[in-house]
C-alpha atoms as a PDB file:
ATOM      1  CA  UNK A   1     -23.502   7.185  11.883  1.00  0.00           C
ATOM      2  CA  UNK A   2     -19.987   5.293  12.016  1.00  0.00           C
ATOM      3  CA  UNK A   3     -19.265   3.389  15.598  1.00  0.00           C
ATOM      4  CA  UNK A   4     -16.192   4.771  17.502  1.00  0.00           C
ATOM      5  CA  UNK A   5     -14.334   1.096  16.078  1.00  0.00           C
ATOM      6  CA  UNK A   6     -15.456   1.661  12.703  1.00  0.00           C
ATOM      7  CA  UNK A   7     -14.530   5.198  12.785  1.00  0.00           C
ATOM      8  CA  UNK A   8     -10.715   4.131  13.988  1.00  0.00           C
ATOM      9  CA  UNK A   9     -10.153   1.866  11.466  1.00  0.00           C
ATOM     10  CA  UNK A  10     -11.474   4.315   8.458  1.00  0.00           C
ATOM     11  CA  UNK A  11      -9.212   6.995   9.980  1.00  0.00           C
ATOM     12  CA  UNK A  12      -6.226   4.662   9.894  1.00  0.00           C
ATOM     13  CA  UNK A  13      -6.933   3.695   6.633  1.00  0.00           C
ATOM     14  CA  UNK A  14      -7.104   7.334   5.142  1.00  0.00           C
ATOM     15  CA  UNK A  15      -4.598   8.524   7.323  1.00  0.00           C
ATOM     16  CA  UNK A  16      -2.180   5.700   5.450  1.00  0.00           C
ATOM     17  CA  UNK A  17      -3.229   6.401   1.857  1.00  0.00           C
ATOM     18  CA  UNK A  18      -3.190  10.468   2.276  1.00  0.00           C
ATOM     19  CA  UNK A  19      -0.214  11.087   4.300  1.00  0.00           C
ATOM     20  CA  UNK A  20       3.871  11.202   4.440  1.00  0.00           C
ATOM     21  CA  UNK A  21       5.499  11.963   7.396  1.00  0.00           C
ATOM     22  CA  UNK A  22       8.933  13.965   6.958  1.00  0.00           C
ATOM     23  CA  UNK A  23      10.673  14.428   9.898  1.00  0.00           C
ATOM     24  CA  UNK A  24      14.342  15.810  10.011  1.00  0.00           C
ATOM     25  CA  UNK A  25      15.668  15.541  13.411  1.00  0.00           C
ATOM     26  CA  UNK A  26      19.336  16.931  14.427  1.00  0.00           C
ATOM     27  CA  UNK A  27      20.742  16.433  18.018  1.00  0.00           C
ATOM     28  CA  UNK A  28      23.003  18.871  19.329  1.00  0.00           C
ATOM     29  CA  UNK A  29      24.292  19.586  22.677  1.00  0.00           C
ATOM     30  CA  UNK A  30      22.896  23.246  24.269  1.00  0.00           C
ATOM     31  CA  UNK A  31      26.571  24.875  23.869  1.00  0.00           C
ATOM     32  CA  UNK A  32      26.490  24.377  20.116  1.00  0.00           C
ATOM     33  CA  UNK A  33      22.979  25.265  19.656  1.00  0.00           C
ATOM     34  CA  UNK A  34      23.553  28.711  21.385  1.00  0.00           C
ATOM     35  CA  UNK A  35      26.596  29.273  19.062  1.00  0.00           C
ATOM     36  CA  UNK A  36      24.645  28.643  16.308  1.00  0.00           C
ATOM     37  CA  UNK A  37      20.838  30.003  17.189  1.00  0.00           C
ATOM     38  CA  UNK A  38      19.906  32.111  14.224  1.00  0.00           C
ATOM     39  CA  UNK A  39      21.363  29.773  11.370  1.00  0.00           C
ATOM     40  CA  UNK A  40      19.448  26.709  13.863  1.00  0.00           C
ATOM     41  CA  UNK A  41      16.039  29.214  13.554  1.00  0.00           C
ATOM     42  CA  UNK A  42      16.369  29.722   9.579  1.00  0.00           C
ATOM     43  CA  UNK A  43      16.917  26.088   8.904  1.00  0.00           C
ATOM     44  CA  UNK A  44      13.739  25.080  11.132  1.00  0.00           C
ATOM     45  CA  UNK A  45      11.754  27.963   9.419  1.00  0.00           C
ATOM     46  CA  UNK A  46      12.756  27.475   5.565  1.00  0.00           C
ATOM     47  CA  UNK A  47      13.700  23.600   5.652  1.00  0.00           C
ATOM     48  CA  UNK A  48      11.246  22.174   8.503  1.00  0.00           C
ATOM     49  CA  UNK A  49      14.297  20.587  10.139  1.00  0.00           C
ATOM     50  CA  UNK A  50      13.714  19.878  13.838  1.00  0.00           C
ATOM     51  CA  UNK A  51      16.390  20.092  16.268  1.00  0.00           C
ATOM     52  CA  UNK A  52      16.628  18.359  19.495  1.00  0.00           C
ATOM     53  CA  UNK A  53      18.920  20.162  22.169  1.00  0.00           C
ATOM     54  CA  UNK A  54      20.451  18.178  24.285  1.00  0.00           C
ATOM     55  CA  UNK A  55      21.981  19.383  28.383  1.00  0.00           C
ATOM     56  CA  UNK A  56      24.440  17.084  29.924  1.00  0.00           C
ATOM     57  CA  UNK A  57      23.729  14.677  27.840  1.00  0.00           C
ATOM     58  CA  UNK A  58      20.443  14.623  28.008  1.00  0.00           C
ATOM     59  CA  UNK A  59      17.135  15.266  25.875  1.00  0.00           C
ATOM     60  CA  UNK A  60      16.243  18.606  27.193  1.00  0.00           C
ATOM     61  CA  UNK A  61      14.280  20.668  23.961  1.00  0.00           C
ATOM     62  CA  UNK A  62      13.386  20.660  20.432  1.00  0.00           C
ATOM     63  CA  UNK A  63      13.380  23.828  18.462  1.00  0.00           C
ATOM     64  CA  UNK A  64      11.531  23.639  15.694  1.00  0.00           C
ATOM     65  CA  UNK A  65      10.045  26.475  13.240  1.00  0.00           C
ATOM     66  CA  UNK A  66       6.851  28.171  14.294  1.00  0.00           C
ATOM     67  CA  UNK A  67       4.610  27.118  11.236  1.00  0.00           C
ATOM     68  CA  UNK A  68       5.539  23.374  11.696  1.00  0.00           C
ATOM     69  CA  UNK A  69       4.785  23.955  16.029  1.00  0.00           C
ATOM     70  CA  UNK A  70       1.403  25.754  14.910  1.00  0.00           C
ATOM     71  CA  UNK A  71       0.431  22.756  12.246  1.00  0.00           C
ATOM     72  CA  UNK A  72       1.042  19.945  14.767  1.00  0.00           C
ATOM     73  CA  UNK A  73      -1.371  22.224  17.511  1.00  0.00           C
ATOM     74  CA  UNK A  74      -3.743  21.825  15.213  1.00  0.00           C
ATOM     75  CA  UNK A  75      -3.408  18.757  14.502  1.00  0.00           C
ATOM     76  CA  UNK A  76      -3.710  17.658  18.268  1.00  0.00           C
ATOM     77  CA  UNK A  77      -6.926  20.053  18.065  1.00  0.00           C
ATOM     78  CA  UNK A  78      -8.355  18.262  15.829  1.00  0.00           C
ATOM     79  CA  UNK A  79      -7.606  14.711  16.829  1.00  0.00           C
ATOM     80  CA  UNK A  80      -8.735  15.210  19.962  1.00  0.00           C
ATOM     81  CA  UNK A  81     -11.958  16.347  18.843  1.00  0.00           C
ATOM     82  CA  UNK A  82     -14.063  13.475  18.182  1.00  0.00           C
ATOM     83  CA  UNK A  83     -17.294  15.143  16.582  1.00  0.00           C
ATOM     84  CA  UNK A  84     -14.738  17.030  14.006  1.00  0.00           C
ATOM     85  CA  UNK A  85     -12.550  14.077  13.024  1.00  0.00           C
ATOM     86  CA  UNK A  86     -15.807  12.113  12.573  1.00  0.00           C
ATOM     87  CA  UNK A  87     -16.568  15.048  10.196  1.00  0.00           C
ATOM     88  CA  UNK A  88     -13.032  14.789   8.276  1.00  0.00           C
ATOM     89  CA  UNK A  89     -13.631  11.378   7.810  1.00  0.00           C
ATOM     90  CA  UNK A  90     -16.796  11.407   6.482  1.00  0.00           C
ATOM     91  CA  UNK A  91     -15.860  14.517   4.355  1.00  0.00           C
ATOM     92  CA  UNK A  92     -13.064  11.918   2.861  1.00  0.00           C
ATOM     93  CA  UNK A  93     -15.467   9.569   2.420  1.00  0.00           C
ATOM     94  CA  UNK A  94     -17.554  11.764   0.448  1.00  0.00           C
ATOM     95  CA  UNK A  95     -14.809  12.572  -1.594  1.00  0.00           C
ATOM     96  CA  UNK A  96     -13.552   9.227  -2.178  1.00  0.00           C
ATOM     97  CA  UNK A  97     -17.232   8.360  -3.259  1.00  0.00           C
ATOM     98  CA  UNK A  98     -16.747  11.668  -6.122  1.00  0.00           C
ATOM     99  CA  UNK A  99     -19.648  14.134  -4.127  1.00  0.00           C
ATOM    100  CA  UNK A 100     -17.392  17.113  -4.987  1.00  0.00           C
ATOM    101  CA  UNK A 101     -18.439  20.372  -6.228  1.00  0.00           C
ATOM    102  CA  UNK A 102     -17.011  22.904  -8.906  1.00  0.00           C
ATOM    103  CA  UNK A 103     -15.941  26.558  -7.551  1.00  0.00           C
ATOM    104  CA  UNK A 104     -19.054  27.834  -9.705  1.00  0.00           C
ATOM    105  CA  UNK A 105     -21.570  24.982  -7.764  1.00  0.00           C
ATOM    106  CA  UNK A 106     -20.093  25.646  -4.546  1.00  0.00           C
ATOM    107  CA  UNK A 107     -20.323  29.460  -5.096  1.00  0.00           C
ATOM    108  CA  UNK A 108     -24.101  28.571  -6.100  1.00  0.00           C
ATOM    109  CA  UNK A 109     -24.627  26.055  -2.795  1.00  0.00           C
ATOM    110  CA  UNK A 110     -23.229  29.199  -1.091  1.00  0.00           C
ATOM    111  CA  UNK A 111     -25.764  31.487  -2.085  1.00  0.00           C
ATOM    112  CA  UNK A 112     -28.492  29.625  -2.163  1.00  0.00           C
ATOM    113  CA  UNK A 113     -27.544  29.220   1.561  1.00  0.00           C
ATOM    114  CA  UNK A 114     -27.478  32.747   1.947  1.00  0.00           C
ATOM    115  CA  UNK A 115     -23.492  33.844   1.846  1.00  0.00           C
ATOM    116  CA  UNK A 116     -23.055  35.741  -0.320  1.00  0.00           C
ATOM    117  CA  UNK A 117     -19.453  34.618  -2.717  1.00  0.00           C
ATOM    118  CA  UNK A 118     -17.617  35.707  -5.662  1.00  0.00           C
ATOM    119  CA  UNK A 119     -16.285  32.698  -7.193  1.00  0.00           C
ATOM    120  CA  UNK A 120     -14.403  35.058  -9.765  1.00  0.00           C
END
Protein backbone atom coordinates (compact mmCIF):
# COMPACT_ATOMS: atom_id res chain seq x y z
CA UNK A 1 0.00 0.00 0.00
CA UNK A 2 1.51 3.50 -1.18
CA UNK A 3 1.20 6.48 1.65
CA UNK A 4 -0.99 9.46 0.53
CA UNK A 5 2.87 11.42 0.04
CA UNK A 6 4.20 8.66 -1.84
CA UNK A 7 1.16 8.31 -3.85
CA UNK A 8 1.40 12.33 -4.83
CA UNK A 9 4.66 12.24 -5.92
CA UNK A 10 4.20 8.90 -8.24
CA UNK A 11 1.11 10.62 -9.69
CA UNK A 12 3.12 13.73 -10.52
CA UNK A 13 5.68 11.84 -11.91
CA UNK A 14 3.40 9.80 -14.38
CA UNK A 15 1.22 12.52 -14.89
CA UNK A 16 4.60 14.44 -16.39
CA UNK A 17 5.93 11.58 -18.52
CA UNK A 18 2.27 10.52 -20.00
CA UNK A 19 0.65 13.73 -20.65
CA UNK A 20 0.46 17.05 -23.02
CA UNK A 21 -1.77 19.59 -22.29
CA UNK A 22 -3.24 21.50 -25.49
CA UNK A 23 -5.21 24.22 -24.71
CA UNK A 24 -6.46 26.79 -27.40
CA UNK A 25 -8.05 29.64 -25.75
CA UNK A 26 -9.79 32.66 -27.82
CA UNK A 27 -11.29 35.74 -25.99
CA UNK A 28 -14.06 37.44 -27.48
CA UNK A 29 -16.46 39.92 -26.27
CA UNK A 30 -20.40 38.42 -25.92
CA UNK A 31 -21.58 40.66 -29.07
CA UNK A 32 -19.15 38.88 -31.37
CA UNK A 33 -19.64 35.54 -29.98
CA UNK A 34 -23.48 35.76 -30.62
CA UNK A 35 -22.73 36.87 -34.25
CA UNK A 36 -20.72 34.13 -34.70
CA UNK A 37 -22.32 31.07 -32.43
CA UNK A 38 -22.51 28.16 -34.80
CA UNK A 39 -19.02 28.66 -36.61
CA UNK A 40 -17.75 29.34 -32.46
CA UNK A 41 -19.69 25.64 -31.72
CA UNK A 42 -18.00 23.76 -34.85
CA UNK A 43 -14.57 25.03 -34.08
CA UNK A 44 -14.89 23.90 -30.24
CA UNK A 45 -16.40 20.53 -31.47
CA UNK A 46 -13.94 19.56 -34.49
CA UNK A 47 -10.71 21.61 -33.33
CA UNK A 48 -11.02 21.51 -29.32
CA UNK A 49 -10.56 25.29 -29.33
CA UNK A 50 -11.94 26.89 -26.16
CA UNK A 51 -13.43 30.19 -26.18
CA UNK A 52 -13.69 32.55 -23.37
CA UNK A 53 -16.65 35.15 -23.68
CA UNK A 54 -16.11 38.08 -22.29
CA UNK A 55 -19.33 40.97 -20.92
CA UNK A 56 -18.22 44.45 -20.34
CA UNK A 57 -15.07 43.61 -20.31
CA UNK A 58 -15.10 41.07 -18.23
CA UNK A 59 -14.49 37.13 -18.00
CA UNK A 60 -18.01 36.00 -18.00
CA UNK A 61 -18.02 32.15 -19.92
CA UNK A 62 -16.12 29.67 -21.80
CA UNK A 63 -17.75 27.67 -24.49
CA UNK A 64 -16.10 24.86 -25.21
CA UNK A 65 -17.18 21.53 -27.21
CA UNK A 66 -19.16 18.94 -25.33
CA UNK A 67 -16.63 15.95 -25.64
CA UNK A 68 -13.71 18.12 -24.27
CA UNK A 69 -16.52 19.49 -21.12
CA UNK A 70 -17.42 15.63 -20.64
CA UNK A 71 -13.46 14.48 -20.60
CA UNK A 72 -12.44 17.13 -18.04
CA UNK A 73 -15.82 15.83 -15.71
CA UNK A 74 -14.24 12.90 -15.71
CA UNK A 75 -11.27 13.79 -15.08
CA UNK A 76 -12.35 15.78 -11.86
CA UNK A 77 -14.25 12.32 -11.11
CA UNK A 78 -11.54 10.63 -11.03
CA UNK A 79 -9.07 12.87 -9.27
CA UNK A 80 -11.17 13.36 -6.67
CA UNK A 81 -11.51 9.84 -6.02
CA UNK A 82 -8.72 8.74 -3.99
CA UNK A 83 -9.26 4.80 -3.88
CA UNK A 84 -9.50 4.97 -7.96
CA UNK A 85 -6.48 7.19 -8.66
CA UNK A 86 -4.57 4.97 -6.20
CA UNK A 87 -5.78 2.23 -8.63
CA UNK A 88 -4.55 4.20 -11.92
CA UNK A 89 -1.41 4.58 -10.42
CA UNK A 90 -0.71 1.36 -9.47
CA UNK A 91 -2.21 0.05 -12.80
CA UNK A 92 0.77 2.39 -14.37
CA UNK A 93 3.00 0.99 -12.24
CA UNK A 94 2.21 -2.38 -13.29
CA UNK A 95 2.61 -1.45 -16.65
CA UNK A 96 5.74 0.34 -16.36
CA UNK A 97 7.07 -2.88 -14.55
CA UNK A 98 5.80 -4.98 -18.21
CA UNK A 99 2.66 -7.11 -16.18
CA UNK A 100 0.59 -6.67 -19.38
CA UNK A 101 -1.49 -9.18 -21.00
CA UNK A 102 -2.21 -10.17 -24.76
CA UNK A 103 -6.03 -9.80 -26.03
CA UNK A 104 -5.94 -13.79 -26.20
CA UNK A 105 -4.56 -13.94 -22.17
CA UNK A 106 -6.84 -11.36 -21.13
CA UNK A 107 -9.77 -13.03 -23.00
CA UNK A 108 -8.47 -16.29 -21.07
CA UNK A 109 -8.10 -14.26 -17.43
CA UNK A 110 -11.68 -13.29 -18.44
CA UNK A 111 -13.07 -16.56 -18.59
CA UNK A 112 -11.44 -18.20 -16.23
CA UNK A 113 -13.09 -15.45 -14.08
CA UNK A 114 -16.28 -16.33 -15.36
CA UNK A 115 -17.17 -13.52 -18.27
CA UNK A 116 -17.62 -14.86 -20.81
CA UNK A 117 -15.41 -12.79 -24.10
CA UNK A 118 -14.76 -13.13 -27.67
CA UNK A 119 -11.41 -11.86 -28.21
CA UNK A 120 -12.04 -12.38 -32.09
Amino acid sequence: MVNLEQHNENADRIFNQNSAIIMYMTTLPIADARAQLSKLVDEASSTHERFEITKNGHRAAVLMGADDYDTMRETIAVLSDSTLLLAHQEGMQALSEGDVLNADQLAEAMTSAGRGVDAK
